[in-house]
PDB file of N, CA and C in Angstrom:
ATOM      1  N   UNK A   1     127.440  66.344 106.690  1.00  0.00           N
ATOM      2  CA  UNK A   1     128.676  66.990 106.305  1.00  0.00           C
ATOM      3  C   UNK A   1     129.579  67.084 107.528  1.00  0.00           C
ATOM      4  N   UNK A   2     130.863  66.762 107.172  1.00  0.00           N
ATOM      5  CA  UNK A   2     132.195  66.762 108.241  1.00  0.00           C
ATOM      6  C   UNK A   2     132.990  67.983 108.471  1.00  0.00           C
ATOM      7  N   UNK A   3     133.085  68.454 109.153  1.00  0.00           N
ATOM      8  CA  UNK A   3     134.305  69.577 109.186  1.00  0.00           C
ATOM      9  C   UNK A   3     135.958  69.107 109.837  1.00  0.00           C
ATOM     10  N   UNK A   4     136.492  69.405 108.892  1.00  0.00           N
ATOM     11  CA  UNK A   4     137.713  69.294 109.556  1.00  0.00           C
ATOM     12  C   UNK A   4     138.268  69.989 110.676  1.00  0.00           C
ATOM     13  N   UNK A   5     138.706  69.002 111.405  1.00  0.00           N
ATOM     14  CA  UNK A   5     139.325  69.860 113.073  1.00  0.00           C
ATOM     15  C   UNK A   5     139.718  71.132 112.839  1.00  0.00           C
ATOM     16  N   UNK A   6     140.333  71.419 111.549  1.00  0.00           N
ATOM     17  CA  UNK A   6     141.132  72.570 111.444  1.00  0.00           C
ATOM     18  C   UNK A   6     139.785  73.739 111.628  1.00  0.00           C
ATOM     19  N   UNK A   7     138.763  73.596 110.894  1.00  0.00           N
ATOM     20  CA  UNK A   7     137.325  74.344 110.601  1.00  0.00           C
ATOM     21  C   UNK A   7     136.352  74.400 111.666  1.00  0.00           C
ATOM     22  N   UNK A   8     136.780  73.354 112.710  1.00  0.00           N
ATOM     23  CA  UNK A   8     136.112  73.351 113.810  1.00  0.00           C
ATOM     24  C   UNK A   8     136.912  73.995 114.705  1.00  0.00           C
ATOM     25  N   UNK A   9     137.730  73.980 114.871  1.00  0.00           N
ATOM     26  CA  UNK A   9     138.020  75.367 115.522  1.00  0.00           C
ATOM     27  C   UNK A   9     138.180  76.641 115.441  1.00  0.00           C
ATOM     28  N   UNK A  10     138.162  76.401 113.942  1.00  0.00           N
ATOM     29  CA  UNK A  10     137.993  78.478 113.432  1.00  0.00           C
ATOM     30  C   UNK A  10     136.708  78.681 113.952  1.00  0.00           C
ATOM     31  N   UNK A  11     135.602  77.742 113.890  1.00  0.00           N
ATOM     32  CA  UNK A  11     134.372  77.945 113.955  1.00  0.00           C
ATOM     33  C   UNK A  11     133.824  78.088 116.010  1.00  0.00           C
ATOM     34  N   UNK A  12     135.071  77.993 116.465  1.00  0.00           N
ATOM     35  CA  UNK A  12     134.522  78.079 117.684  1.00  0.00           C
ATOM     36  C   UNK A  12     134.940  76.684 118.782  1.00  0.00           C
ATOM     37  N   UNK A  13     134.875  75.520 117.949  1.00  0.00           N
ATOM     38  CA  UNK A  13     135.242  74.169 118.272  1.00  0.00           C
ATOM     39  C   UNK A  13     136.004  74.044 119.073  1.00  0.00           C
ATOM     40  N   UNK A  14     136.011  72.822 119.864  1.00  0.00           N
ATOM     41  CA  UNK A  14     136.963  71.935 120.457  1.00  0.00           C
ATOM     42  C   UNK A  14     137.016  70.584 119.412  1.00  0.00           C
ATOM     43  N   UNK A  15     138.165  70.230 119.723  1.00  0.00           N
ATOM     44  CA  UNK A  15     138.906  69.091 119.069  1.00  0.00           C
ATOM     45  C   UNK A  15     137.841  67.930 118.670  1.00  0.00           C
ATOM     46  N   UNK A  16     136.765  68.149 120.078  1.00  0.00           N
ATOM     47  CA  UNK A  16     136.208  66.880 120.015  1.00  0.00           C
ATOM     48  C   UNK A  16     134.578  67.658 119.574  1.00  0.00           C
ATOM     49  N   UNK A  17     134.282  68.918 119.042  1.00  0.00           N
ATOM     50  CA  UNK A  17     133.170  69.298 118.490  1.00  0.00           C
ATOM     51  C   UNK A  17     132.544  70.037 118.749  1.00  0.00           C
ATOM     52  N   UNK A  18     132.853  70.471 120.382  1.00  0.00           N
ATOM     53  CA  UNK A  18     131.442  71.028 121.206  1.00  0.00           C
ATOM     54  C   UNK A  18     131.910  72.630 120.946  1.00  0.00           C
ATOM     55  N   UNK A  19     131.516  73.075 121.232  1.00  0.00           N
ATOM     56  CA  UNK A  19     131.717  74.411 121.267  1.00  0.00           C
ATOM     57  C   UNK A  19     132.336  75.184 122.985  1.00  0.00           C
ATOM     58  N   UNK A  20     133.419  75.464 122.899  1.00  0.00           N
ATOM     59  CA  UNK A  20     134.438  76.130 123.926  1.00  0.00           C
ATOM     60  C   UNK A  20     133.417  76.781 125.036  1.00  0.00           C
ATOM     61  N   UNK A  21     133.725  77.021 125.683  1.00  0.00           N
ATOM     62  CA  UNK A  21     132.814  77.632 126.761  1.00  0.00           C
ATOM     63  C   UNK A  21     133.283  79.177 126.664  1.00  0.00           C
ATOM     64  N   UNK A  22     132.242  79.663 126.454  1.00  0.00           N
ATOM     65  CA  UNK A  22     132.400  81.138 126.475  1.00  0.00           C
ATOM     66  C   UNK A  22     131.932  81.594 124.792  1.00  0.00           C
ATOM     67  N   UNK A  23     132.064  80.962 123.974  1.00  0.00           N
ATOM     68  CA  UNK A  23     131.596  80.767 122.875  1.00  0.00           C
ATOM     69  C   UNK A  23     130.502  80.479 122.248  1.00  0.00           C
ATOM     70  N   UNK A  24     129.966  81.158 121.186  1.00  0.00           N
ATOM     71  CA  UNK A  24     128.321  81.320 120.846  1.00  0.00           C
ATOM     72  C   UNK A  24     128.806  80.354 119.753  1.00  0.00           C
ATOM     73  N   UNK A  25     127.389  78.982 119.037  1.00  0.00           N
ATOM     74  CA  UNK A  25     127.505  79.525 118.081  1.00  0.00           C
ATOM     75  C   UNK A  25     126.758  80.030 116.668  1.00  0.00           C
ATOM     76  N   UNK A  26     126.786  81.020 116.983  1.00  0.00           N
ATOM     77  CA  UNK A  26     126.166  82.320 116.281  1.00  0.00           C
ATOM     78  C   UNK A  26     127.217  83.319 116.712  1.00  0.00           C
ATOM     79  N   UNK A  27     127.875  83.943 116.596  1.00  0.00           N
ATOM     80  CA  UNK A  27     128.668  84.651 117.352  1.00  0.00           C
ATOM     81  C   UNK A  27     128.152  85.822 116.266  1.00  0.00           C
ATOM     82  N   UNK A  28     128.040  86.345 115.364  1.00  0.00           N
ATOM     83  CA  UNK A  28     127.484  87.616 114.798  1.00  0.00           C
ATOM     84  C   UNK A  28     125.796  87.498 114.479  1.00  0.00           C
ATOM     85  N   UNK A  29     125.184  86.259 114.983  1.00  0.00           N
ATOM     86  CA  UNK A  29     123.548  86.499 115.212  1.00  0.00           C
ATOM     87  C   UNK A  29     122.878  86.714 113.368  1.00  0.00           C
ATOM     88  N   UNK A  30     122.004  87.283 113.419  1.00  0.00           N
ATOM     89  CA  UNK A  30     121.413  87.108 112.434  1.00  0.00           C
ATOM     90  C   UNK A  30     122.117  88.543 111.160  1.00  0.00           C
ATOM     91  N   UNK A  31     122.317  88.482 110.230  1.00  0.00           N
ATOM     92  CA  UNK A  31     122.239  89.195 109.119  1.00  0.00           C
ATOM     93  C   UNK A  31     121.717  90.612 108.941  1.00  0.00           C
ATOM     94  N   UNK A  32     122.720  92.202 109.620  1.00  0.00           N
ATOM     95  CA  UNK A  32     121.633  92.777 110.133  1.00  0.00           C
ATOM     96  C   UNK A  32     121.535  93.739 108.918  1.00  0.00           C
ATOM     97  N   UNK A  33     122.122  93.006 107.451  1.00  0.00           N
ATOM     98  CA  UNK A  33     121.356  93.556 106.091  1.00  0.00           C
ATOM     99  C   UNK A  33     120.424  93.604 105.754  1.00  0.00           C
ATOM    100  N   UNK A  34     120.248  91.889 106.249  1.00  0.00           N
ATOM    101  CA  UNK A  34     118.565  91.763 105.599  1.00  0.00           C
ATOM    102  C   UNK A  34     116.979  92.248 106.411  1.00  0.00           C
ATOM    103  N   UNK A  35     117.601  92.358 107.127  1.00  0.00           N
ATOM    104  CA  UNK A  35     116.282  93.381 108.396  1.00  0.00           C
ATOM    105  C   UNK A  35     116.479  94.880 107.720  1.00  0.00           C
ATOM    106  N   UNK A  36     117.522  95.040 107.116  1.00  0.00           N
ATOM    107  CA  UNK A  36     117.625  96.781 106.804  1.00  0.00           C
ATOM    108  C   UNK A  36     117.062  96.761 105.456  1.00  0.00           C
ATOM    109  N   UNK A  37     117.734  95.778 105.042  1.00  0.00           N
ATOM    110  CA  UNK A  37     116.634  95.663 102.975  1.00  0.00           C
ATOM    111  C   UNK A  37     115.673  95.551 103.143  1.00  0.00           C
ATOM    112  N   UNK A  38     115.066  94.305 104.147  1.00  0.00           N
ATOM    113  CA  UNK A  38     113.326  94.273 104.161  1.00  0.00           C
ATOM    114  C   UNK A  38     112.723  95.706 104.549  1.00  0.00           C
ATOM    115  N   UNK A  39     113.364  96.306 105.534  1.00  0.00           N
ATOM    116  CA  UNK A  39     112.715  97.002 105.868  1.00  0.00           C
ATOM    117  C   UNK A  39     112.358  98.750 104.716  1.00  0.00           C
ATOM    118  N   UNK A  40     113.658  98.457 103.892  1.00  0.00           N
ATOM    119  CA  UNK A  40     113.868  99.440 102.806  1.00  0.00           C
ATOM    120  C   UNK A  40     112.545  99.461 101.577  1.00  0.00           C
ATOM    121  N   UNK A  41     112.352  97.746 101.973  1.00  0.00           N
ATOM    122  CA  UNK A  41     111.252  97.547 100.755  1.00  0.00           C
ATOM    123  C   UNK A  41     109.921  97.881 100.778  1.00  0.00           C
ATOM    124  N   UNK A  42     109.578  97.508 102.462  1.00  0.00           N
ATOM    125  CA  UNK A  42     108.584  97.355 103.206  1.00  0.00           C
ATOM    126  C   UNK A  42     107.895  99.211 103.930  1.00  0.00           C
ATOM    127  N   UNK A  43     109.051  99.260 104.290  1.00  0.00           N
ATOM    128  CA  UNK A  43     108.757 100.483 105.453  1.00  0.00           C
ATOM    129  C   UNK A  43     109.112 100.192 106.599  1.00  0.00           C
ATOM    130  N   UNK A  44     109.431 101.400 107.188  1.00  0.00           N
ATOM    131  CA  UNK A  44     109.652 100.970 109.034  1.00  0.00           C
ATOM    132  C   UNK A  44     108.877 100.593 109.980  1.00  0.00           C
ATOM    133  N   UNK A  45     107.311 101.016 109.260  1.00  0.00           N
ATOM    134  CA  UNK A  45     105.865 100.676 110.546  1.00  0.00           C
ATOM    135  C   UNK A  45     105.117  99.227 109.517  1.00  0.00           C
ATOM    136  N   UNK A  46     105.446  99.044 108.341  1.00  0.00           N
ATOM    137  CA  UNK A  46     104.958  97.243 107.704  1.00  0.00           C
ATOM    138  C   UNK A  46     103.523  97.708 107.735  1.00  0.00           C
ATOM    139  N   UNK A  47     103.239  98.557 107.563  1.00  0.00           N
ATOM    140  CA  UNK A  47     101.580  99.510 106.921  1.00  0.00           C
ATOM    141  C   UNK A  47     101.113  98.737 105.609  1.00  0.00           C
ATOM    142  N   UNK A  48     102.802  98.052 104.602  1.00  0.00           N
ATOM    143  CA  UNK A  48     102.232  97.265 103.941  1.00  0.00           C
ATOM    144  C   UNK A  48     101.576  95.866 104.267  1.00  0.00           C
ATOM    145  N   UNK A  49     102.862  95.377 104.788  1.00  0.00           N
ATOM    146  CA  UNK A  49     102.011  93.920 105.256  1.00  0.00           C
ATOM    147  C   UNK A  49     100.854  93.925 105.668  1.00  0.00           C
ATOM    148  N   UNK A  50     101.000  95.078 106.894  1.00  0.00           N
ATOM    149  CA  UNK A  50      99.090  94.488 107.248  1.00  0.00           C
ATOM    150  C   UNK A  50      98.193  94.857 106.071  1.00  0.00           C
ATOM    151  N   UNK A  51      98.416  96.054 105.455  1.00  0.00           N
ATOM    152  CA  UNK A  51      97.299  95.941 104.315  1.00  0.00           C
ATOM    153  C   UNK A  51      96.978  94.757 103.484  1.00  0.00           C
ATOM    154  N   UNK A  52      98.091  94.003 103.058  1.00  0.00           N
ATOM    155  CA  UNK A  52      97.897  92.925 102.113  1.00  0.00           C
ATOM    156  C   UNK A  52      97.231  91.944 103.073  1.00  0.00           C
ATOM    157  N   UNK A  53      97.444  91.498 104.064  1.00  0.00           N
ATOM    158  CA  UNK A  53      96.790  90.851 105.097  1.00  0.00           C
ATOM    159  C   UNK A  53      95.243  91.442 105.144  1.00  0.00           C
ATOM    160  N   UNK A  54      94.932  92.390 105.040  1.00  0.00           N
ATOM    161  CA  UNK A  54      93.698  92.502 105.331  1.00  0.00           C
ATOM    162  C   UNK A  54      93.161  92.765 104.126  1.00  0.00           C
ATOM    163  N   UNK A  55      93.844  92.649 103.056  1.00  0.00           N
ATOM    164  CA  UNK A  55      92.855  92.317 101.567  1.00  0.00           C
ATOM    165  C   UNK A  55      92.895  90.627 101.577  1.00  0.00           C
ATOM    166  N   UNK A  56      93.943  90.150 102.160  1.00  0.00           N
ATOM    167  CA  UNK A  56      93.456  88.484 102.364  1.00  0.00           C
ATOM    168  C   UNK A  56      92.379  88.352 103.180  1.00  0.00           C
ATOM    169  N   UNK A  57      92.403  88.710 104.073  1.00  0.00           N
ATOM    170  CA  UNK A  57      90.953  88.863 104.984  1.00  0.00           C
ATOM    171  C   UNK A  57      89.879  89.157 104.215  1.00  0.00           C
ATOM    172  N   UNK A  58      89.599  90.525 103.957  1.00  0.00           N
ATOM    173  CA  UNK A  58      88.451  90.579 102.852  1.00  0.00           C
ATOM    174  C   UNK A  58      88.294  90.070 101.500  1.00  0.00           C
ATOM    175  N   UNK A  59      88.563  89.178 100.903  1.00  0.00           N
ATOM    176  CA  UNK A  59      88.981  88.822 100.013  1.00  0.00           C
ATOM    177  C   UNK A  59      87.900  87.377  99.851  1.00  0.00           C
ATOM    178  N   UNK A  60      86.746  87.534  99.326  1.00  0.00           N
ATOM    179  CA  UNK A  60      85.845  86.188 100.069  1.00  0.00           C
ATOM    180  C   UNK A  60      86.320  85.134  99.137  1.00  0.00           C
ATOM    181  N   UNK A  61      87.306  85.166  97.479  1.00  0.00           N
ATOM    182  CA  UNK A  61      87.725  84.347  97.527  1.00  0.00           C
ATOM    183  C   UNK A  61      88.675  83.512  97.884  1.00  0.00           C
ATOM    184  N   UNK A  62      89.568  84.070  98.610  1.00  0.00           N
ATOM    185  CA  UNK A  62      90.709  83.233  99.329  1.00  0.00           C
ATOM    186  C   UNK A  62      90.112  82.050 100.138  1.00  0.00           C
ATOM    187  N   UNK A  63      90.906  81.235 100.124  1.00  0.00           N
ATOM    188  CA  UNK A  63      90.668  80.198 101.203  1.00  0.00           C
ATOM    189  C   UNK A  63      90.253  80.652 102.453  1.00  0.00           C
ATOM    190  N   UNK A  64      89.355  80.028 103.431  1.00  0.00           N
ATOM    191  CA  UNK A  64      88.717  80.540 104.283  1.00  0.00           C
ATOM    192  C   UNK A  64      90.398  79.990 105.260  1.00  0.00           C
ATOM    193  N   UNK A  65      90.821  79.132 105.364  1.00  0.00           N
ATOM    194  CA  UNK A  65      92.723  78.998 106.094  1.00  0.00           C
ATOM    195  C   UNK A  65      92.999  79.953 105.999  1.00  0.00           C
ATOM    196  N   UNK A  66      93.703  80.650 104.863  1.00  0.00           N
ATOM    197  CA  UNK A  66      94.443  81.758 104.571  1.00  0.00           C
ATOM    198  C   UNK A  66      93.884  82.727 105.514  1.00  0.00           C
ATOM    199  N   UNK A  67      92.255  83.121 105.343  1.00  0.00           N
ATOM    200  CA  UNK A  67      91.684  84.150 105.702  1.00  0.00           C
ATOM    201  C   UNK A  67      91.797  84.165 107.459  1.00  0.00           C
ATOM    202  N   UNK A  68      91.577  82.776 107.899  1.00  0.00           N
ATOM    203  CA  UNK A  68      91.928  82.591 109.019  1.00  0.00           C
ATOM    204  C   UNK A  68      93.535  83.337 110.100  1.00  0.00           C
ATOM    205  N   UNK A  69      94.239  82.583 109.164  1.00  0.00           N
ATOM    206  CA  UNK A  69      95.484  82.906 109.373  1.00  0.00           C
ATOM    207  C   UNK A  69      95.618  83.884 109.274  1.00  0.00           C
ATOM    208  N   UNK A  70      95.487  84.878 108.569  1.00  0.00           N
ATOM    209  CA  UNK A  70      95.633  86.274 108.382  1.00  0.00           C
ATOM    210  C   UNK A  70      94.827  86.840 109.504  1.00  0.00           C
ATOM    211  N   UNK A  71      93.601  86.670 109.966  1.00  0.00           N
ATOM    212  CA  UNK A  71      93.025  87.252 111.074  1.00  0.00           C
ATOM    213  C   UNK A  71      93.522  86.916 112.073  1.00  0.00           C
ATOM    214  N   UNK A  72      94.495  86.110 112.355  1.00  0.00           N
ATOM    215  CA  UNK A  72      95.067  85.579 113.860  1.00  0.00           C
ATOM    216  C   UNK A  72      96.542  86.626 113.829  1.00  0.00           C
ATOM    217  N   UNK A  73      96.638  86.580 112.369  1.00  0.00           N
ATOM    218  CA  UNK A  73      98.112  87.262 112.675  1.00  0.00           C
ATOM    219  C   UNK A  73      97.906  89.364 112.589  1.00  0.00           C
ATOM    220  N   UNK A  74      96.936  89.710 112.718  1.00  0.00           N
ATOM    221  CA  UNK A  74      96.568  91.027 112.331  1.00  0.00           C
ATOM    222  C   UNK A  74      95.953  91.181 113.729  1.00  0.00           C
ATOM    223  N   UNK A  75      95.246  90.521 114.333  1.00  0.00           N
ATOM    224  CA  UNK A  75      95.024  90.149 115.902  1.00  0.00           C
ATOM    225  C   UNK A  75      96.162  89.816 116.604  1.00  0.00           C
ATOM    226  N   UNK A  76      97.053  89.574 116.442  1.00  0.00           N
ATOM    227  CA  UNK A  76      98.192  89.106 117.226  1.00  0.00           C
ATOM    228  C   UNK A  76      98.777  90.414 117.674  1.00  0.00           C
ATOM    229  N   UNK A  77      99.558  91.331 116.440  1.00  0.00           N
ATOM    230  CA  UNK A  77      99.754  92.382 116.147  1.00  0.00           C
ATOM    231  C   UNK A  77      99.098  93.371 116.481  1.00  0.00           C
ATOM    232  N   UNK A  78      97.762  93.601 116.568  1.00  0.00           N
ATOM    233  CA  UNK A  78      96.966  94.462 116.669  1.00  0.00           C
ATOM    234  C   UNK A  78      96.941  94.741 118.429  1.00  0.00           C
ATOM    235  N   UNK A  79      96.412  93.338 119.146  1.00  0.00           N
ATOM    236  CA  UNK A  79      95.909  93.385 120.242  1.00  0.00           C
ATOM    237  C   UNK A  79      96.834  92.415 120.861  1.00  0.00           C
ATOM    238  N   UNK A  80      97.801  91.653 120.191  1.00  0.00           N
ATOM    239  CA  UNK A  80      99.090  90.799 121.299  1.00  0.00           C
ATOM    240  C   UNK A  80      98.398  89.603 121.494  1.00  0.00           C
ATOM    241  N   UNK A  81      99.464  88.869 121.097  1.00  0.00           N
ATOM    242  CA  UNK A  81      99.216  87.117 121.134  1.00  0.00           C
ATOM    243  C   UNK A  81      98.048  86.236 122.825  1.00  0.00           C
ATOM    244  N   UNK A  82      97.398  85.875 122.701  1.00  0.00           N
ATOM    245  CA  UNK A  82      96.994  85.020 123.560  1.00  0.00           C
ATOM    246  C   UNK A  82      98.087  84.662 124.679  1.00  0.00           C
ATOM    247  N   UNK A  83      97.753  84.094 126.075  1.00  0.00           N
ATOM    248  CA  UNK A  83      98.949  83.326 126.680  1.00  0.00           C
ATOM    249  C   UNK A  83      98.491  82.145 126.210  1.00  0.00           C
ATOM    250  N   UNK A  84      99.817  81.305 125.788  1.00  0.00           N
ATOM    251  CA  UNK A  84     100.130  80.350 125.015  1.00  0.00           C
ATOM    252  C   UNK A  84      99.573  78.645 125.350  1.00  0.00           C
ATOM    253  N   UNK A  85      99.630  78.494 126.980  1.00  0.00           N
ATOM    254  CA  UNK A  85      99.519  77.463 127.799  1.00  0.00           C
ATOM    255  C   UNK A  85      98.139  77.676 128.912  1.00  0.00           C
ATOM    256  N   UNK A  86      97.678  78.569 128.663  1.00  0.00           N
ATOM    257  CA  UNK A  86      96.617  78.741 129.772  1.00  0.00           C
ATOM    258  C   UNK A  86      94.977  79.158 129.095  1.00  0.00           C
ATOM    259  N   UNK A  87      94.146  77.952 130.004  1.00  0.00           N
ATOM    260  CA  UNK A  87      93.155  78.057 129.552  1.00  0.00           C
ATOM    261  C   UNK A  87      91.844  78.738 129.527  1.00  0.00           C
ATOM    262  N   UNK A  88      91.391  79.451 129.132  1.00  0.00           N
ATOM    263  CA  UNK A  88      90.151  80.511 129.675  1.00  0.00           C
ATOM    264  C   UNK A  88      89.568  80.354 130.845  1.00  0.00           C
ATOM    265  N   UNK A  89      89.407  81.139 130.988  1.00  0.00           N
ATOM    266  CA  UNK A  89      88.310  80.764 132.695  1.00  0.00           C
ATOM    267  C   UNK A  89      87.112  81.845 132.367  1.00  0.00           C
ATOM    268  N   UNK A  90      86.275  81.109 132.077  1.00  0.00           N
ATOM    269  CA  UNK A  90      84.866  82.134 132.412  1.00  0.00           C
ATOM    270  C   UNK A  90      83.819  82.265 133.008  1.00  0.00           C
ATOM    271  N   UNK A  91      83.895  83.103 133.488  1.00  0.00           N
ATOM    272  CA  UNK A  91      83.111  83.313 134.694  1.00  0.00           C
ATOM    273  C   UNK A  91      81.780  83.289 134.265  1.00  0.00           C
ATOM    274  N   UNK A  92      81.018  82.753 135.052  1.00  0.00           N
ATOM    275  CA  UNK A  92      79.270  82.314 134.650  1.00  0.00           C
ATOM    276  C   UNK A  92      78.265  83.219 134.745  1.00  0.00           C
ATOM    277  N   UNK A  93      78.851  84.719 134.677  1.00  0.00           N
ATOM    278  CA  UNK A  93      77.969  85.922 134.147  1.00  0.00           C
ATOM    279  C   UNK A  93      78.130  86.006 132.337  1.00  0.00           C
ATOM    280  N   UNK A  94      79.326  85.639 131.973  1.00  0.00           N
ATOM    281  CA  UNK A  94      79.963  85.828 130.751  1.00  0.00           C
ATOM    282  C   UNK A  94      78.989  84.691 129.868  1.00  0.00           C
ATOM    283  N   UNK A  95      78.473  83.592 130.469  1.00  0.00           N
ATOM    284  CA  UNK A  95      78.522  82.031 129.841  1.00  0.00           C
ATOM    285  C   UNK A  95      76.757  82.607 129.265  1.00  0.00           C
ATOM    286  N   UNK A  96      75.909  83.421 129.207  1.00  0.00           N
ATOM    287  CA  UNK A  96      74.233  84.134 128.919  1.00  0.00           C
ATOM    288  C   UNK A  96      74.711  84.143 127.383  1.00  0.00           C
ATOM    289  N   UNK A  97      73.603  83.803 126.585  1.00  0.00           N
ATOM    290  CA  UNK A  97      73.550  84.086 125.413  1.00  0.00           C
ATOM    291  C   UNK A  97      73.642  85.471 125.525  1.00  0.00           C
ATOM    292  N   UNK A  98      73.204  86.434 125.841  1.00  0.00           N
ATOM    293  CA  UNK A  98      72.985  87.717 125.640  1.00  0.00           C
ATOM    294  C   UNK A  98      74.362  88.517 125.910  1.00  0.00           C
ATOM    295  N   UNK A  99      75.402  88.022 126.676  1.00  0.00           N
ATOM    296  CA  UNK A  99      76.162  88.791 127.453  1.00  0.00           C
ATOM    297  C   UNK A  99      77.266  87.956 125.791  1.00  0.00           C
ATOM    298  N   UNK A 100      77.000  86.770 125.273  1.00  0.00           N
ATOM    299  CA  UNK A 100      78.263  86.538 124.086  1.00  0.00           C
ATOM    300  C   UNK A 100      77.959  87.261 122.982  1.00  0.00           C
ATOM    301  N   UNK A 101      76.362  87.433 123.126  1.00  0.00           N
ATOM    302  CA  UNK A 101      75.908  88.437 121.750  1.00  0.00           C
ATOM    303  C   UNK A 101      76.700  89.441 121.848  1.00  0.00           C
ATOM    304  N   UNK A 102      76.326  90.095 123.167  1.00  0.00           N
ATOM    305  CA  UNK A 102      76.579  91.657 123.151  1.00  0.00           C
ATOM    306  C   UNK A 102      78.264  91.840 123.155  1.00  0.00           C
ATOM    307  N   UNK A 103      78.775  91.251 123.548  1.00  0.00           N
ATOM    308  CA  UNK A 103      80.434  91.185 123.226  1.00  0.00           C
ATOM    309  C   UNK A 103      81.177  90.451 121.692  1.00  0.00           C
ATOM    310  N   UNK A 104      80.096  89.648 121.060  1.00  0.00           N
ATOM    311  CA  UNK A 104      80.304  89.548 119.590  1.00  0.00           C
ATOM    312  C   UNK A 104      79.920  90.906 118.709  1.00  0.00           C
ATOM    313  N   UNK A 105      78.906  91.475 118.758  1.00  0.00           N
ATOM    314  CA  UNK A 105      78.988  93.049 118.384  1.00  0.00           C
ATOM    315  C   UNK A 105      79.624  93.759 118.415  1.00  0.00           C
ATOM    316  N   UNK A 106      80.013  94.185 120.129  1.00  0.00           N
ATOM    317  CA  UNK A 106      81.215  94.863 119.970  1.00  0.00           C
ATOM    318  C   UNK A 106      82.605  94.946 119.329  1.00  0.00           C
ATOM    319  N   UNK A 107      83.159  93.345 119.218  1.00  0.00           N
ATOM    320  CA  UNK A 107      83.860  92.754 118.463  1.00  0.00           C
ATOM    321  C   UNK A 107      83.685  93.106 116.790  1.00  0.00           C
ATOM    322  N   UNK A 108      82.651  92.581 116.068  1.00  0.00           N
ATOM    323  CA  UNK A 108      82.054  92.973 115.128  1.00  0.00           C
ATOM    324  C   UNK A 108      82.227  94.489 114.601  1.00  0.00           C
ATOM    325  N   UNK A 109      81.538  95.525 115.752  1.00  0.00           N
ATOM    326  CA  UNK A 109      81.873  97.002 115.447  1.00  0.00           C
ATOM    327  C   UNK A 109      83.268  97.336 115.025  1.00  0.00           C
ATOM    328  N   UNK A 110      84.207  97.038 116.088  1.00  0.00           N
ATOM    329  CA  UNK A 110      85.279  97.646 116.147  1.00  0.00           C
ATOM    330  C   UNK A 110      85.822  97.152 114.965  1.00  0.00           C
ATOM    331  N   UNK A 111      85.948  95.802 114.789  1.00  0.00           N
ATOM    332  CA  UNK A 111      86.549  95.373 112.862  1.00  0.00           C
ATOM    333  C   UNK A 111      86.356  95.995 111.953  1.00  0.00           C
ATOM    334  N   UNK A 112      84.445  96.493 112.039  1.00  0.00           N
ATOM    335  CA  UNK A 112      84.460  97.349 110.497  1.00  0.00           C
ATOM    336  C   UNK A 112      84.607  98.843 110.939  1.00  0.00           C
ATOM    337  N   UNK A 113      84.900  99.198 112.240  1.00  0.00           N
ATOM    338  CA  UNK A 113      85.974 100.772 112.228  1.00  0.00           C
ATOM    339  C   UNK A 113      87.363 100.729 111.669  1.00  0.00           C
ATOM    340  N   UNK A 114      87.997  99.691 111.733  1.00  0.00           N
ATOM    341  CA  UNK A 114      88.985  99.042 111.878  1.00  0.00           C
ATOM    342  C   UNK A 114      89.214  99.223 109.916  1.00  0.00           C
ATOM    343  N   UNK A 115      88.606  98.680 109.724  1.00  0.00           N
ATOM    344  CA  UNK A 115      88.385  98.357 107.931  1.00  0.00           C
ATOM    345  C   UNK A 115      88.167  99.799 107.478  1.00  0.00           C
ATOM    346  N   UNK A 116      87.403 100.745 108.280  1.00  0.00           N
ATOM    347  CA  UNK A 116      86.983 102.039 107.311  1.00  0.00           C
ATOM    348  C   UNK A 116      88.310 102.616 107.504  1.00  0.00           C
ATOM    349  N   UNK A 117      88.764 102.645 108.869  1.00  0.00           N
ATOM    350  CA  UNK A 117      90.028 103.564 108.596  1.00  0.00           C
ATOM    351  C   UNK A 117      91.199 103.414 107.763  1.00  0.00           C
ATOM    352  N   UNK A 118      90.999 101.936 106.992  1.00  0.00           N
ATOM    353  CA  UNK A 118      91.895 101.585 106.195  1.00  0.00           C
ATOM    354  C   UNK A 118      91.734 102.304 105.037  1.00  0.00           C
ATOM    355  N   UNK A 119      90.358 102.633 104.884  1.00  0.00           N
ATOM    356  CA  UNK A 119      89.927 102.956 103.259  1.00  0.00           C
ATOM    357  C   UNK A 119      90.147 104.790 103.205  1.00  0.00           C
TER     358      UNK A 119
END
């Protein structure tokens, strides 16, 4: 789709397309209705979302994806995204069967505290 010169410059434009210097373009950013409706529907703390998320989680028939996804994003939220580009380093006290057991338990525990306080 073309805009006419005339539309390209209401929109911010130069003659030849680019956008003027000093000029966004987004210049009013995102819609700040629809963050206020969602949030009207939802709530201000999204107590719903994660719940429905964590009936996808428990939910043994959902797709084990879904269930996935939902545990990465309730972990994200919960405890804050991973760094994105960098790779574990573990140190060779950590690498003992016994020392991944005992930190898969703990892991383990805290989920189903995690789950009772939901109920």
């Amino acid at each position: 789709m073309t805009l006419d010169p005339q539309n390209r410059l209401a929109a911010g434009r130069t003659s030849t397309g680019q956008f003027a210097p000093g000029t966004s373009g987004n210049p009013g950013g995102r819609h700040a209705g629809l963050a206020k409706a969602v949030r009207q529907l939802i709530g201000n703390d999204g107590e719903v979302i994660a719940k429905f998320w964590l009936s996808v989680l428990n939910d043994s028939d959902a797709k084990t994806s879904d269930r996935i996804d939902v545990s990465r994003l309730l972990a994200d939220r919960g405890w804050g995204k991973a760094p994105a580009n960098e790779s574990p380093q573990v140190a060779d006290d950590y690498a003992s069967d016994a020392r991944v057991k005992a930190a898969a338990g703990r892991f383990k525990r805290e989920v189903e505290r995690l789950v009772a306080l939901r109920d």
